[in-house]
N, C-alpha and C. Protein backbone atom coordinates (compact mmCIF):
# COMPACT_ATOMS: atom_id res chain seq x y z
N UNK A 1 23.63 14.03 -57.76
CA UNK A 1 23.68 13.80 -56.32
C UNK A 1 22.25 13.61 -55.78
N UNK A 2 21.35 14.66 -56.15
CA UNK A 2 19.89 14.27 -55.90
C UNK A 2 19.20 12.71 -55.89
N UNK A 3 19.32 12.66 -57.07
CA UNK A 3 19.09 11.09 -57.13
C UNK A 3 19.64 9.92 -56.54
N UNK A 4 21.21 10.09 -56.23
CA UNK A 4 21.71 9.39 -55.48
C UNK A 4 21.19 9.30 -54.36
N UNK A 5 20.75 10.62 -53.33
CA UNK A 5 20.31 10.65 -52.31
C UNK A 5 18.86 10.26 -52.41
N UNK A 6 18.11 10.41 -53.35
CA UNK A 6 16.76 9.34 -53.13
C UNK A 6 16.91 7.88 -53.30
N UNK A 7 17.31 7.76 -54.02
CA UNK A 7 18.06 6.11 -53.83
C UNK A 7 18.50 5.57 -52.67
N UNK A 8 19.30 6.22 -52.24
CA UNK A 8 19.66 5.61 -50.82
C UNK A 8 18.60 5.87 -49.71
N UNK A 9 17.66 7.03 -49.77
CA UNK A 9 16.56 6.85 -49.02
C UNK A 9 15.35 5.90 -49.49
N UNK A 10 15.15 5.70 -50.34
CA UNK A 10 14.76 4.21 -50.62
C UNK A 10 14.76 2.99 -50.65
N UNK A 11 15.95 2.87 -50.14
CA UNK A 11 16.44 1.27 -49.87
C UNK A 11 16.13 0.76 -48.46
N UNK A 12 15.89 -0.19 -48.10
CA UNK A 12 15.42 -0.93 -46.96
C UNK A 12 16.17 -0.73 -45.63
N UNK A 13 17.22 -0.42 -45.77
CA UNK A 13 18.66 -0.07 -44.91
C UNK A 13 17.59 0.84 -43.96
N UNK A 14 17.42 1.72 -44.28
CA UNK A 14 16.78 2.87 -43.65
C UNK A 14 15.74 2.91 -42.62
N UNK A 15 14.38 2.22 -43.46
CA UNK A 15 13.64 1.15 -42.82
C UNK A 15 14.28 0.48 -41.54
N UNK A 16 14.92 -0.29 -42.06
CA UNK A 16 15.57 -1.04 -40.86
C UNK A 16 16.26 -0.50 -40.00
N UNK A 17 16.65 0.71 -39.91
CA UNK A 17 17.25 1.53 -38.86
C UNK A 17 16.15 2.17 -38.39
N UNK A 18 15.23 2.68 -38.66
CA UNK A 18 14.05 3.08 -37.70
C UNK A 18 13.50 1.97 -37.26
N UNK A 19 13.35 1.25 -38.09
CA UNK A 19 12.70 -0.15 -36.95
C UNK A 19 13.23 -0.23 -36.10
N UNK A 20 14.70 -0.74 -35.94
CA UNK A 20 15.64 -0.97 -34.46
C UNK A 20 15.55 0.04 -33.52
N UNK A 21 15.30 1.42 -34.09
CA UNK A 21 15.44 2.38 -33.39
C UNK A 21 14.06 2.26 -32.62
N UNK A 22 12.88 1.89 -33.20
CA UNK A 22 11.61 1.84 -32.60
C UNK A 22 11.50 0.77 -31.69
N UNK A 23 12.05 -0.55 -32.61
CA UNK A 23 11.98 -1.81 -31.21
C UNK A 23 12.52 -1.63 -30.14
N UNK A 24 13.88 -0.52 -29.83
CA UNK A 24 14.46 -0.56 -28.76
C UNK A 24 13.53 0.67 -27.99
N UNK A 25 12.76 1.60 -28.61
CA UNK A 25 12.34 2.06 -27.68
C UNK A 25 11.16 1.50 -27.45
N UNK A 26 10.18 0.91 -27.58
CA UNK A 26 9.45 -0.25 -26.74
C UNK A 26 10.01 -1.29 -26.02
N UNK A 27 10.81 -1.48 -26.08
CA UNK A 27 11.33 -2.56 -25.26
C UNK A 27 11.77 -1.62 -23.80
N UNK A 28 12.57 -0.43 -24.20
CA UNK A 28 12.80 0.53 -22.96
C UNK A 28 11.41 0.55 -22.23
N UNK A 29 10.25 0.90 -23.57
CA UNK A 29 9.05 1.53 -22.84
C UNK A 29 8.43 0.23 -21.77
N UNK A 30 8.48 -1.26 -22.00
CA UNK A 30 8.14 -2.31 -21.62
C UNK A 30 8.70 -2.86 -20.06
N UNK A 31 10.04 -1.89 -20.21
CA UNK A 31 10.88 -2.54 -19.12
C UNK A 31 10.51 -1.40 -17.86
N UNK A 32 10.56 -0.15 -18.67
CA UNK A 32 9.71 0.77 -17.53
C UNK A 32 8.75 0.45 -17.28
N UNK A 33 7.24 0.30 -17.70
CA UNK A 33 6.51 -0.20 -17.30
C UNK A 33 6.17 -1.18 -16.70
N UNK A 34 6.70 -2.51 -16.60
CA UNK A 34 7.32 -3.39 -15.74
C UNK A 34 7.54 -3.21 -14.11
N UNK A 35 8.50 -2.12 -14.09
CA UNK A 35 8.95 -1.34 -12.83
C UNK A 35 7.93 -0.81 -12.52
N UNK A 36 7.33 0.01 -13.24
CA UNK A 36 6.09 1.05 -12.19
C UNK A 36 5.48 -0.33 -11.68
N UNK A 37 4.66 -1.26 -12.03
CA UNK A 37 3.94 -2.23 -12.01
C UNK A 37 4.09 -3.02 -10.51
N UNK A 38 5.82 -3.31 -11.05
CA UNK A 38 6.84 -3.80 -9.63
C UNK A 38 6.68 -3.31 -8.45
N UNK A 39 7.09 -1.91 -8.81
CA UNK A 39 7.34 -0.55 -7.51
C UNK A 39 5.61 -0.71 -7.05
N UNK A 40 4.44 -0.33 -7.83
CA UNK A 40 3.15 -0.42 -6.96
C UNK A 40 3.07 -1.70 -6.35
N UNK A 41 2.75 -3.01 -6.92
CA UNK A 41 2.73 -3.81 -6.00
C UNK A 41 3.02 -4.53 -4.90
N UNK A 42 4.41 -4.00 -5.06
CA UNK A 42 5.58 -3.91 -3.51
C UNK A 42 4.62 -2.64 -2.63
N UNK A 43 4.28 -1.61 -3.10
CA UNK A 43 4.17 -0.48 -2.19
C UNK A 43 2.90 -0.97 -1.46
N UNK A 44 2.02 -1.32 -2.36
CA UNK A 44 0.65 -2.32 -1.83
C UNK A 44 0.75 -3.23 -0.38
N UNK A 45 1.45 -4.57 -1.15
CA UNK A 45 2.23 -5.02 -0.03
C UNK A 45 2.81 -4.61 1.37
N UNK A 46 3.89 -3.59 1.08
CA UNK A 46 4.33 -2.60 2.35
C UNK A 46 2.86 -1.97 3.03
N UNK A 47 2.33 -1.45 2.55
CA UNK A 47 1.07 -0.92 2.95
C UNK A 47 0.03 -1.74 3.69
N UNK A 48 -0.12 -2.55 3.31
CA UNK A 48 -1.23 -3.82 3.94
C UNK A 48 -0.48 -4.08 5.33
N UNK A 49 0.48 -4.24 5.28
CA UNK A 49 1.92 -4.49 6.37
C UNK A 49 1.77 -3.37 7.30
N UNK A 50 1.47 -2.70 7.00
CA UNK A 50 1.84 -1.24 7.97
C UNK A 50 0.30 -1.27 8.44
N UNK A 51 -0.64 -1.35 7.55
CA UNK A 51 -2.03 -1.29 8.52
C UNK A 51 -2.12 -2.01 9.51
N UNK A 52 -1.61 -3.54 9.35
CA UNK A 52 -1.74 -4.51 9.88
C UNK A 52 -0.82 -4.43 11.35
N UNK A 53 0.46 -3.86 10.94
CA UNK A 53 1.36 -3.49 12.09
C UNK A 53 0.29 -2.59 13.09
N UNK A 54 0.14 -1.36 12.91
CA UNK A 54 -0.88 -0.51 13.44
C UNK A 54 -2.34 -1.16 14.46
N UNK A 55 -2.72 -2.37 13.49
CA UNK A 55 -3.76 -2.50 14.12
C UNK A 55 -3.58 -3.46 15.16
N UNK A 56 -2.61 -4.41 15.15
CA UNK A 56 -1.90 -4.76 16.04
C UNK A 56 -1.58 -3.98 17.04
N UNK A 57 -0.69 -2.84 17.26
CA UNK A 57 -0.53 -2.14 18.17
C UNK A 57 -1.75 -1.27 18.93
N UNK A 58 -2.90 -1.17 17.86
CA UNK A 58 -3.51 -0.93 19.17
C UNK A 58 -4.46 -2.06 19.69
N UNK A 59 -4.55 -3.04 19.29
CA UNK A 59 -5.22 -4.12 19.96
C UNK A 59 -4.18 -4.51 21.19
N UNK A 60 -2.78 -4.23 21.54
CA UNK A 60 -2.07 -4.68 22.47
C UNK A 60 -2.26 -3.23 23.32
N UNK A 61 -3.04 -2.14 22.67
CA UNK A 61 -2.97 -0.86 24.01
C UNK A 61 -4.19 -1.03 24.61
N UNK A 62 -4.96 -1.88 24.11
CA UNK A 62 -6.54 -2.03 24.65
C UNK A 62 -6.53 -3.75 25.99
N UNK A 63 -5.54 -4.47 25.26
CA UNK A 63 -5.67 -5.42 26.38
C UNK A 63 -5.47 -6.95 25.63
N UNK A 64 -5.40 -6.92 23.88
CA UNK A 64 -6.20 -8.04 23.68
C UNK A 64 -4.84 -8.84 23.95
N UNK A 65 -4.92 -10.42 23.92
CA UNK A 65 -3.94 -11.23 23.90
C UNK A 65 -2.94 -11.29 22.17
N UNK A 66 -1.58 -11.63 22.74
CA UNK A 66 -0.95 -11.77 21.20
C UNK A 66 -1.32 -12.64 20.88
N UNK A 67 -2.26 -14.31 20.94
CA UNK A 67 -2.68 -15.06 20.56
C UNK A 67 -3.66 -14.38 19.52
N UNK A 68 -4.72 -13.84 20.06
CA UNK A 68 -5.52 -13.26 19.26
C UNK A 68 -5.47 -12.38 18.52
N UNK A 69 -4.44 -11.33 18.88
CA UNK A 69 -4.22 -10.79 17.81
C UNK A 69 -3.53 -10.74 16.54
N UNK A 70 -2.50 -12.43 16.61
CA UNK A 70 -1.89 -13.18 15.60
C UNK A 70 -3.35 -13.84 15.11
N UNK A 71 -4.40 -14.03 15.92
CA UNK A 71 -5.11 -14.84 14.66
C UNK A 71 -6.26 -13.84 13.77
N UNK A 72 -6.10 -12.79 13.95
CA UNK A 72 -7.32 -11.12 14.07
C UNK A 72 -6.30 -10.56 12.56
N UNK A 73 -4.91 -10.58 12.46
CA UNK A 73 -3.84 -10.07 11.68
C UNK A 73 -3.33 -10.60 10.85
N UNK A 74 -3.33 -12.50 11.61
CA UNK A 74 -2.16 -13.36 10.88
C UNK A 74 -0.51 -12.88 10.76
N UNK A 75 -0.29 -11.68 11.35
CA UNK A 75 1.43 -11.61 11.79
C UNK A 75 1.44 -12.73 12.86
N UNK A 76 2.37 -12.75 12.99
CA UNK A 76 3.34 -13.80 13.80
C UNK A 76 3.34 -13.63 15.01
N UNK A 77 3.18 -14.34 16.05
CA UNK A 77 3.42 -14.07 17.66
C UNK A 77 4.91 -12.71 17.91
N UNK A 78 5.93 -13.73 17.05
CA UNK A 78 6.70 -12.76 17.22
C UNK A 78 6.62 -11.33 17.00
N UNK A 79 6.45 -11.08 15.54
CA UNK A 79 6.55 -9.62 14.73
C UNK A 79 5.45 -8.75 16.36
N UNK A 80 4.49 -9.51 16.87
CA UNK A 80 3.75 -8.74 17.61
C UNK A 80 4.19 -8.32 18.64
N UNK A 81 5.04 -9.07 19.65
CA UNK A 81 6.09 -9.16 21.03
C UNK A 81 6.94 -7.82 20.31
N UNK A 82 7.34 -8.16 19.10
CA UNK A 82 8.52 -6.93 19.03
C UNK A 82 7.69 -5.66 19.05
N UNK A 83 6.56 -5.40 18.67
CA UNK A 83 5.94 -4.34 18.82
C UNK A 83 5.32 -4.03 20.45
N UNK A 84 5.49 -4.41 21.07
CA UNK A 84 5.39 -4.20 22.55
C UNK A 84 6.44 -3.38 22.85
């Protein structure tokens, strides 16, 4: 039986089941990483957005025009009116 059982741990079969077992967990590890990547650069995005919202609002508590402060921001006439 000994020998049988080194034999069969010797054969390539085996190999090849840890491989699959390894490719699939890099591929997991690839697809998570992916997401973090995703999730920060969205949050970035949102973030730049929210300063920009902000600084807008207080350029409309000081006086400035929404003309100018669409061209000071680059938001939209609108997005700025709704913040009034």
């Amino acid at each position: 039986i000994k020998d049988e059982v080194n034999r069969i741990n010797d054969e390539n079969y085996f190999a090849n089941f840890i491989s699959v077992e390894e490719d699939e967990r890099k591929i997991r590890n690839t697809y998570y990483a992916n997401g973090v990547e995703e999730g920060e650069a969205h949050g970035e995005v949102r973030g730049k957005e929210n300063a920009l919202i902000e600084i807008a609002k207080n350029l409309l508590k000081v006086g400035d025009s929404i003309q100018k402060i669409s061209e000071v921001t680059g938001l939209s006439k609108e997005k700025i009116k709704s913040l009034q």
